[in-house]
PDB file of N, CA and C in Angstrom:
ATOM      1  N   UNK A   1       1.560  -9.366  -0.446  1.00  0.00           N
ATOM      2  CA  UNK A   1       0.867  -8.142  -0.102  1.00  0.00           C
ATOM      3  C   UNK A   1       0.842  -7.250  -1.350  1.00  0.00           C
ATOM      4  N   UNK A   2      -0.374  -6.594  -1.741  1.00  0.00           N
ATOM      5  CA  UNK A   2      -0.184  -5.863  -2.743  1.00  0.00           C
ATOM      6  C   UNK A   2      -1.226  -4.645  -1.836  1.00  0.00           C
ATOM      7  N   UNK A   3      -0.451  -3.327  -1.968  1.00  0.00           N
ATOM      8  CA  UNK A   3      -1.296  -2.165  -1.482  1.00  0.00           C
ATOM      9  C   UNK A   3      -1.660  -1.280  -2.770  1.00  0.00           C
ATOM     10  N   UNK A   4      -3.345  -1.343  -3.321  1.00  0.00           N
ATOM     11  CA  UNK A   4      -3.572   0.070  -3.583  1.00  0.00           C
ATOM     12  C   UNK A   4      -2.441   0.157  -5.127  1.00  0.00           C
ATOM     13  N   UNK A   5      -2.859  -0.912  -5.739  1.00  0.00           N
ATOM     14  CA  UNK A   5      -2.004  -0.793  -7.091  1.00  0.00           C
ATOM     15  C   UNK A   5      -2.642  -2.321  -8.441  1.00  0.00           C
ATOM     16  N   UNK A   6      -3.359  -3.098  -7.585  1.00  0.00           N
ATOM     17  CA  UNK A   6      -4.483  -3.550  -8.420  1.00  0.00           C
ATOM     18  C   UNK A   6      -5.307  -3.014  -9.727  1.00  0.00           C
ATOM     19  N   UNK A   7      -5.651  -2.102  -9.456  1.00  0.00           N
ATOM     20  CA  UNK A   7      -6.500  -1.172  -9.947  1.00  0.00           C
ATOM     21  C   UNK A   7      -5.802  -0.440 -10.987  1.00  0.00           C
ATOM     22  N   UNK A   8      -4.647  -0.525 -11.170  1.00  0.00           N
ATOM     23  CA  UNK A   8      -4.009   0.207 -12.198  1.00  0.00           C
ATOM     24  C   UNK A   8      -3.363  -0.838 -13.425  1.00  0.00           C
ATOM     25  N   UNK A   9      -3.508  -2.196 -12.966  1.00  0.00           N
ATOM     26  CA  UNK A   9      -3.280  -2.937 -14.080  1.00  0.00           C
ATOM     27  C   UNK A   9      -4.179  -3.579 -15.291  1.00  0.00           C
ATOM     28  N   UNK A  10      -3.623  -3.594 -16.343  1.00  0.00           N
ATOM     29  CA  UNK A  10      -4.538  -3.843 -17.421  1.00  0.00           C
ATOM     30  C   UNK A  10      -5.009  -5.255 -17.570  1.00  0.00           C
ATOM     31  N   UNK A  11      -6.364  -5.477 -18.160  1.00  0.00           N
ATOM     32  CA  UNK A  11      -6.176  -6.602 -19.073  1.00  0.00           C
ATOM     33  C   UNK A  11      -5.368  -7.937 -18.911  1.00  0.00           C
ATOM     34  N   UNK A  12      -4.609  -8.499 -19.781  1.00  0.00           N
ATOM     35  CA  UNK A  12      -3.604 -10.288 -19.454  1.00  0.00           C
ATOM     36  C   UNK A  12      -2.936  -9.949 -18.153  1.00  0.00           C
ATOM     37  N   UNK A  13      -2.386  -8.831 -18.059  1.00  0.00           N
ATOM     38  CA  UNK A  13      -1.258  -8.616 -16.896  1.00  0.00           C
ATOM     39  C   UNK A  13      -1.687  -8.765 -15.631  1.00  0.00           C
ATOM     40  N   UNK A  14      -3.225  -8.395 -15.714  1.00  0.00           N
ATOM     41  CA  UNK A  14      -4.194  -8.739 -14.035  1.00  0.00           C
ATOM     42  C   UNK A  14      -4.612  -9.910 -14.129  1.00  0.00           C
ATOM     43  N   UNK A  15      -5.109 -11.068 -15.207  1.00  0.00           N
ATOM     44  CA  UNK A  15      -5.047 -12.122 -14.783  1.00  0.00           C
ATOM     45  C   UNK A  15      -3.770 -12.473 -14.518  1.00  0.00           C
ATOM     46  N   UNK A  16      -2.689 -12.354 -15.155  1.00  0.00           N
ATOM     47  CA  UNK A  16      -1.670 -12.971 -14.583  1.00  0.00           C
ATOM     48  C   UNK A  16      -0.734 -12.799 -13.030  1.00  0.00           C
ATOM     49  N   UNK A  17      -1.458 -11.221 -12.610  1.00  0.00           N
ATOM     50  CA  UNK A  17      -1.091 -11.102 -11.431  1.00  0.00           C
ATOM     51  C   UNK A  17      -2.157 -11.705 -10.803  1.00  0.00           C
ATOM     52  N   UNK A  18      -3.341 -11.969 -10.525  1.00  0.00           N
ATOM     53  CA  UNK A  18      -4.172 -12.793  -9.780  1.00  0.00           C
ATOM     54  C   UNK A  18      -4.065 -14.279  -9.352  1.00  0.00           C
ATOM     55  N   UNK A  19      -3.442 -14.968 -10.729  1.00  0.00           N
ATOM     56  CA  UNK A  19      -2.807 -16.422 -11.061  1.00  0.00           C
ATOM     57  C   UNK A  19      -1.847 -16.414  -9.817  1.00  0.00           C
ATOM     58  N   UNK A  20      -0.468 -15.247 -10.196  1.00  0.00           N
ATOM     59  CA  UNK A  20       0.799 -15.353  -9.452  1.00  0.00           C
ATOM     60  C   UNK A  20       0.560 -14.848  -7.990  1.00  0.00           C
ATOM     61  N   UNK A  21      -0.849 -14.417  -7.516  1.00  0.00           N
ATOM     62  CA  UNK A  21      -1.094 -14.244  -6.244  1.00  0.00           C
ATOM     63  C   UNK A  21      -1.306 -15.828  -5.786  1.00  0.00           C
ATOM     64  N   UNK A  22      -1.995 -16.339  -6.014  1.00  0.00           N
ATOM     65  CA  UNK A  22      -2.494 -17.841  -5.860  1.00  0.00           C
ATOM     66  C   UNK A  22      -1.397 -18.721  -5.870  1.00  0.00           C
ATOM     67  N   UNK A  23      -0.537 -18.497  -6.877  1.00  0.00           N
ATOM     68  CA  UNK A  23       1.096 -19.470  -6.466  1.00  0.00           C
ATOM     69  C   UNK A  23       1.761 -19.559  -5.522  1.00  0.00           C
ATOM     70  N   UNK A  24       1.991 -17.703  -5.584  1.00  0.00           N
ATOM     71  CA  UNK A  24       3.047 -17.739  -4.305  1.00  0.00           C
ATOM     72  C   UNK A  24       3.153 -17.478  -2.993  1.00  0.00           C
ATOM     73  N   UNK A  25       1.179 -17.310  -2.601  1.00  0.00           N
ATOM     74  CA  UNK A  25       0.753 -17.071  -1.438  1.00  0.00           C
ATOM     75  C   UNK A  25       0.629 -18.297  -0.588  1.00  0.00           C
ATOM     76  N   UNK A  26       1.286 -18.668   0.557  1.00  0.00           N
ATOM     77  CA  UNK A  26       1.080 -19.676   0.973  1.00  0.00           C
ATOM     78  C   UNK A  26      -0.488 -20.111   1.729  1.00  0.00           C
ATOM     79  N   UNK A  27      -0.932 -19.102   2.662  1.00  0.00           N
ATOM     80  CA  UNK A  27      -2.203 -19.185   3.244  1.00  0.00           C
ATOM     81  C   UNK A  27      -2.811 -18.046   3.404  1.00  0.00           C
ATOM     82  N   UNK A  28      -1.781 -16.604   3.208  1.00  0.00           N
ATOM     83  CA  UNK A  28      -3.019 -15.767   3.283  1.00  0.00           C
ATOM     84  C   UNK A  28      -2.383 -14.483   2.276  1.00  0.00           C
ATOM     85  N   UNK A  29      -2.689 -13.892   1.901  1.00  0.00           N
ATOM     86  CA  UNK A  29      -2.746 -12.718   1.235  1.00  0.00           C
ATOM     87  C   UNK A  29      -3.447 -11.401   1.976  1.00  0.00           C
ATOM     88  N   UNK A  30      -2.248 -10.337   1.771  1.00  0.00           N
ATOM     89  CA  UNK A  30      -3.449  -8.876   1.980  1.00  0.00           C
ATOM     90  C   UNK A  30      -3.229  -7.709   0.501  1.00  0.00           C
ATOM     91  N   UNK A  31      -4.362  -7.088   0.727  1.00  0.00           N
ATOM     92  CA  UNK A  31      -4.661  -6.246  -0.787  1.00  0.00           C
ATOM     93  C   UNK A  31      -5.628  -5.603  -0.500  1.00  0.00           C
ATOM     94  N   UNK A  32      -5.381  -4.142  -0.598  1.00  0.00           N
ATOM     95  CA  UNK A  32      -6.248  -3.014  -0.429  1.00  0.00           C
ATOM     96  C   UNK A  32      -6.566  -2.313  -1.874  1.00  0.00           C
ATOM     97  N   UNK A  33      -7.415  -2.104  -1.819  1.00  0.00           N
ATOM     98  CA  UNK A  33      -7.855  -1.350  -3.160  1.00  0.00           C
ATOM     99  C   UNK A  33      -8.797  -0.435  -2.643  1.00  0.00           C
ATOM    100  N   UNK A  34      -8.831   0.627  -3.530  1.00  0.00           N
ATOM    101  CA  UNK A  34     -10.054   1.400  -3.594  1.00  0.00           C
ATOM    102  C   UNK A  34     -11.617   0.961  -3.446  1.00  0.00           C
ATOM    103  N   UNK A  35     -12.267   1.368  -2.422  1.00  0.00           N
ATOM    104  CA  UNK A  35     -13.544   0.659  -2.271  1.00  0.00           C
ATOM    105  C   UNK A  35     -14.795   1.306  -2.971  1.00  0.00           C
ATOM    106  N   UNK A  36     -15.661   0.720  -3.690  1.00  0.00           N
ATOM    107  CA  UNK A  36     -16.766   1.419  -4.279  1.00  0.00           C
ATOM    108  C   UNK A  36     -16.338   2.832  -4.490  1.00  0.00           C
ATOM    109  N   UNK A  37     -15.100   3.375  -5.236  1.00  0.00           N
ATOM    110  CA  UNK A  37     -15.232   4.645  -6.086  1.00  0.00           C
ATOM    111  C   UNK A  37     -15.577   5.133  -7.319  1.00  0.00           C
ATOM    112  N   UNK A  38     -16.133   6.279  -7.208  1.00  0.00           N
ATOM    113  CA  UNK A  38     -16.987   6.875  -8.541  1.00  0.00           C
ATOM    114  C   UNK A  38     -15.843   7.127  -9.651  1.00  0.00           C
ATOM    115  N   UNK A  39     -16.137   6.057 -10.103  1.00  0.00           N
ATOM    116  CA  UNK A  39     -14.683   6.600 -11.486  1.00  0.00           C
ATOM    117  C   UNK A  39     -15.376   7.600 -12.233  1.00  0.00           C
ATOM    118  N   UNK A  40     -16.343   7.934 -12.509  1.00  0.00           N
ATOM    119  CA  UNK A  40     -16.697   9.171 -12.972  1.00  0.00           C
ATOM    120  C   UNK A  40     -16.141  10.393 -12.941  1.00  0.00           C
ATOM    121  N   UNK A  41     -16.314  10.722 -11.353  1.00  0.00           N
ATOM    122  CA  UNK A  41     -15.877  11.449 -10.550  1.00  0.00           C
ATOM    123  C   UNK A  41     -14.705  11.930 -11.221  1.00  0.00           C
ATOM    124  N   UNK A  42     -13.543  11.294 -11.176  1.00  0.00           N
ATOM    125  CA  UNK A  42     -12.124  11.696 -11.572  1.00  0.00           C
ATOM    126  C   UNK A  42     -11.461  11.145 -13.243  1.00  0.00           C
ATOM    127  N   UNK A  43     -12.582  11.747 -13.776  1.00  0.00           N
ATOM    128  CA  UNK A  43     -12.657  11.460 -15.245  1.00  0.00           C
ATOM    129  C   UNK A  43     -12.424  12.248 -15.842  1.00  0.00           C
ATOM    130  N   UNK A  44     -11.863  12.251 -17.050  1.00  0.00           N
ATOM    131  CA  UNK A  44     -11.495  13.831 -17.635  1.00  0.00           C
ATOM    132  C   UNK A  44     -11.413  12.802 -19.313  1.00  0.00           C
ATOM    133  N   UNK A  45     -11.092  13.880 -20.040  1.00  0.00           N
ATOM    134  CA  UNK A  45     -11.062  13.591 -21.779  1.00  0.00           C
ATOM    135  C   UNK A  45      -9.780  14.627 -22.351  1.00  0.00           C
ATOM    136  N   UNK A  46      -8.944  13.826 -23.180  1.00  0.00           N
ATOM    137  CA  UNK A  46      -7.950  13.977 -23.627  1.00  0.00           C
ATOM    138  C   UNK A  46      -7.783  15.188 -24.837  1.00  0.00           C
ATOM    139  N   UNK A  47      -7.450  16.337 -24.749  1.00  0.00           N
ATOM    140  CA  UNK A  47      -8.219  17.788 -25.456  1.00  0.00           C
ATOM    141  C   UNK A  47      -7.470  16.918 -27.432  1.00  0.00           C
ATOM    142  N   UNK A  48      -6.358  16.211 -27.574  1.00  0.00           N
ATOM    143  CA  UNK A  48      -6.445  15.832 -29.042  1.00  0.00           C
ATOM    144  C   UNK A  48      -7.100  14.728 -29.219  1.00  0.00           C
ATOM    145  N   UNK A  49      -7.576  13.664 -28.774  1.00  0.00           N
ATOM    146  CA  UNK A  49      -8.347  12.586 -29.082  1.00  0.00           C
ATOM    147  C   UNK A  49      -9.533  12.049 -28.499  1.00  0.00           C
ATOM    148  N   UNK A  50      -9.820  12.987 -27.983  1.00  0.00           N
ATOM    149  CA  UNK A  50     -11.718  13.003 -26.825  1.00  0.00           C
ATOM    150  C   UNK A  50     -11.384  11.899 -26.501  1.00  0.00           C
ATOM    151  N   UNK A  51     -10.215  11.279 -25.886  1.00  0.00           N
ATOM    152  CA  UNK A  51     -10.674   9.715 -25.458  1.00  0.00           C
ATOM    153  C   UNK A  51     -11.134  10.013 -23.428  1.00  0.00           C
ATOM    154  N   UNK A  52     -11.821   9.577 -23.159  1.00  0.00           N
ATOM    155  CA  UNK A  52     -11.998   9.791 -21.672  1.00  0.00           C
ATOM    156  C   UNK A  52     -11.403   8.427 -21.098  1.00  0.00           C
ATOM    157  N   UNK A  53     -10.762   9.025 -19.522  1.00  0.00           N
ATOM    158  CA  UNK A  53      -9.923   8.032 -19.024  1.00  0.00           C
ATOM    159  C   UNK A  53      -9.837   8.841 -17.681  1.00  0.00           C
ATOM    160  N   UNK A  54      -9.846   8.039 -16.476  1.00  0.00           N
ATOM    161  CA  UNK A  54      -9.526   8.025 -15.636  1.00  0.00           C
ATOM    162  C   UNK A  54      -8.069   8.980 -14.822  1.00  0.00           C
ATOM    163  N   UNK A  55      -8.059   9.981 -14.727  1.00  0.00           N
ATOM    164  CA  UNK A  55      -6.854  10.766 -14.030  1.00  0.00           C
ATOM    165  C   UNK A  55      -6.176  10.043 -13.106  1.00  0.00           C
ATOM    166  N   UNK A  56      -6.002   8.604 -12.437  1.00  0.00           N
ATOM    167  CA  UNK A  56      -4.964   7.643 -11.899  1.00  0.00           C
ATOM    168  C   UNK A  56      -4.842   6.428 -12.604  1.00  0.00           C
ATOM    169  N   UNK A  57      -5.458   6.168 -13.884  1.00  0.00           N
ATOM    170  CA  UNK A  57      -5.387   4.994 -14.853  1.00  0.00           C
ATOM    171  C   UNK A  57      -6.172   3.932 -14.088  1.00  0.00           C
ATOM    172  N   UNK A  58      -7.427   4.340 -13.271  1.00  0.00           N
ATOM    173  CA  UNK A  58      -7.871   3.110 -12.625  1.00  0.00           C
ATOM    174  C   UNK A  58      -8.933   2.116 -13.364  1.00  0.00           C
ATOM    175  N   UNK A  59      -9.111   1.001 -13.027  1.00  0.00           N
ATOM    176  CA  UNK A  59      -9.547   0.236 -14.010  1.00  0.00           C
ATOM    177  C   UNK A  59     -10.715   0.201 -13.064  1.00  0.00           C
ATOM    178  N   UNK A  60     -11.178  -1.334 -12.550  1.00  0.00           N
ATOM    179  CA  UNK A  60     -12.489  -1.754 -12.007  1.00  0.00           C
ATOM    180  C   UNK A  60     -12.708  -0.534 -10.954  1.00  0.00           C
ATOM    181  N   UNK A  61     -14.031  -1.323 -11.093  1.00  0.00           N
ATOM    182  CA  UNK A  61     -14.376  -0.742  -9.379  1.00  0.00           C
ATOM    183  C   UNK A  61     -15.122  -1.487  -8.483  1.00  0.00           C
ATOM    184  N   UNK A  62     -13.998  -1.513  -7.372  1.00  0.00           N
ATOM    185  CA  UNK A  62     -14.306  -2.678  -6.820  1.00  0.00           C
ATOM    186  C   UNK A  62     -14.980  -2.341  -5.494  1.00  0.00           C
ATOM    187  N   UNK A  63     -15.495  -4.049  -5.109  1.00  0.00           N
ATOM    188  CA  UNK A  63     -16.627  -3.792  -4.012  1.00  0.00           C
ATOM    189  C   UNK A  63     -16.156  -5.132  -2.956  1.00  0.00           C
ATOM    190  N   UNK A  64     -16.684  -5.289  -2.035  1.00  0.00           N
ATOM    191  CA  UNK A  64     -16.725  -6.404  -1.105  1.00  0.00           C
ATOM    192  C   UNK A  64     -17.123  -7.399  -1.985  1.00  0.00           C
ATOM    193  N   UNK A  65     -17.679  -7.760  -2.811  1.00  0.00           N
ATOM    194  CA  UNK A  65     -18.426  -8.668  -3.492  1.00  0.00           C
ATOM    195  C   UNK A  65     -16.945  -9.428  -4.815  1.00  0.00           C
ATOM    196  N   UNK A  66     -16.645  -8.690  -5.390  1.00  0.00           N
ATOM    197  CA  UNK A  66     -16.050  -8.645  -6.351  1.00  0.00           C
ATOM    198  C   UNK A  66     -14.289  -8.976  -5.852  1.00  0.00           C
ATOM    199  N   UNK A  67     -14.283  -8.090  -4.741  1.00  0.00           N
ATOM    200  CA  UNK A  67     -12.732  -8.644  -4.209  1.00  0.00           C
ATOM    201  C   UNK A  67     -12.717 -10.486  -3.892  1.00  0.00           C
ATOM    202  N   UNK A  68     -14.120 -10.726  -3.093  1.00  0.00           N
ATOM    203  CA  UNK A  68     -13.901 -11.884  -2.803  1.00  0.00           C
ATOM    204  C   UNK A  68     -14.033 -12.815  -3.657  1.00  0.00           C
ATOM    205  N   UNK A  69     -14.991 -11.987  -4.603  1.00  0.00           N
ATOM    206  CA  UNK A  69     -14.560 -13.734  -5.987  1.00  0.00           C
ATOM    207  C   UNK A  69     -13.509 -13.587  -6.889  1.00  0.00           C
ATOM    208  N   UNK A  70     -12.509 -12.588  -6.722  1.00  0.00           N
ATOM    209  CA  UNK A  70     -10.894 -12.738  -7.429  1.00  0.00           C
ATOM    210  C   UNK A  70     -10.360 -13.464  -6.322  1.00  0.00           C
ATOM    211  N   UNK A  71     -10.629 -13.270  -4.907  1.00  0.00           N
ATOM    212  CA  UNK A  71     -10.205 -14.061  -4.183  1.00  0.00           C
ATOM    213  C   UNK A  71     -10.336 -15.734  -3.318  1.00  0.00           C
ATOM    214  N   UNK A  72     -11.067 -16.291  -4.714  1.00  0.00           N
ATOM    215  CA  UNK A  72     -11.801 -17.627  -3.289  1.00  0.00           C
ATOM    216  C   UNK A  72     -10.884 -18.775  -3.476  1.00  0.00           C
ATOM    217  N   UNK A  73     -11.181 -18.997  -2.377  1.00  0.00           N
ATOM    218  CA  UNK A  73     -10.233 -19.997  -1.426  1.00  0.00           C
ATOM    219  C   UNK A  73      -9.727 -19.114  -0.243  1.00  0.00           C
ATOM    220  N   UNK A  74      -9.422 -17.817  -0.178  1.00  0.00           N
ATOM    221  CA  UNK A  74      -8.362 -17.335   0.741  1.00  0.00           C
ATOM    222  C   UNK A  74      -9.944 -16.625   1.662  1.00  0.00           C
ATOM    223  N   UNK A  75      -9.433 -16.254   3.105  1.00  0.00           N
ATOM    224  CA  UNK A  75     -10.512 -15.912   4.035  1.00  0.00           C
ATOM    225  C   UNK A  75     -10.382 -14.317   3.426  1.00  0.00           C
ATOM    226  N   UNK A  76     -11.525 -13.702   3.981  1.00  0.00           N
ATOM    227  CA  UNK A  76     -11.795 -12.496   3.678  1.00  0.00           C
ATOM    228  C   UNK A  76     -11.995 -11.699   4.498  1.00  0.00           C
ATOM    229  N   UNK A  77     -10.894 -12.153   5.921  1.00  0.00           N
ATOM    230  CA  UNK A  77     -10.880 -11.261   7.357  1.00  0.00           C
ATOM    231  C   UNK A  77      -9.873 -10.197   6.559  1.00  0.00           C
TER     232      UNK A  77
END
């Protein structure tokens, strides 16, 4: 089970948590994420290095579409 914390991992570390979902899940998995949100929305820029970034460090943005192809093989009830 992963709740609502997907979304905050980077880069190698999310394939490798996606991999280690698939190992140690026997038949089903659950995982909530944020659905179709405006990362815009909660965007802001850093006042010494203009870098813009996300105010919860969220990465994708995910949809019905996109959950299920990190997820195939497993049902999508």
């Amino acid at each position: 089970m992963a709740t609502e914390v997907m979304e905050h991992v980077p880069g190698e570390p999310y394939r490798r948590m996606l991999s280690e979902f698939a190992r140690v899940a026997g038949k089903f998995i659950l995982v909530t994420v944020p659905n179709g949100e405006n990362l815009e929305k909660n965007a802001t820029v850093c006042g010494a290095c203009r870098t813009h970034f996300h105010i919860w460090v969220r990465l994708p943005v995910y949809t019905a579409e996109l959950t299920e192809r990190l997820f195939l093989g497993f049902n999508s009830n």
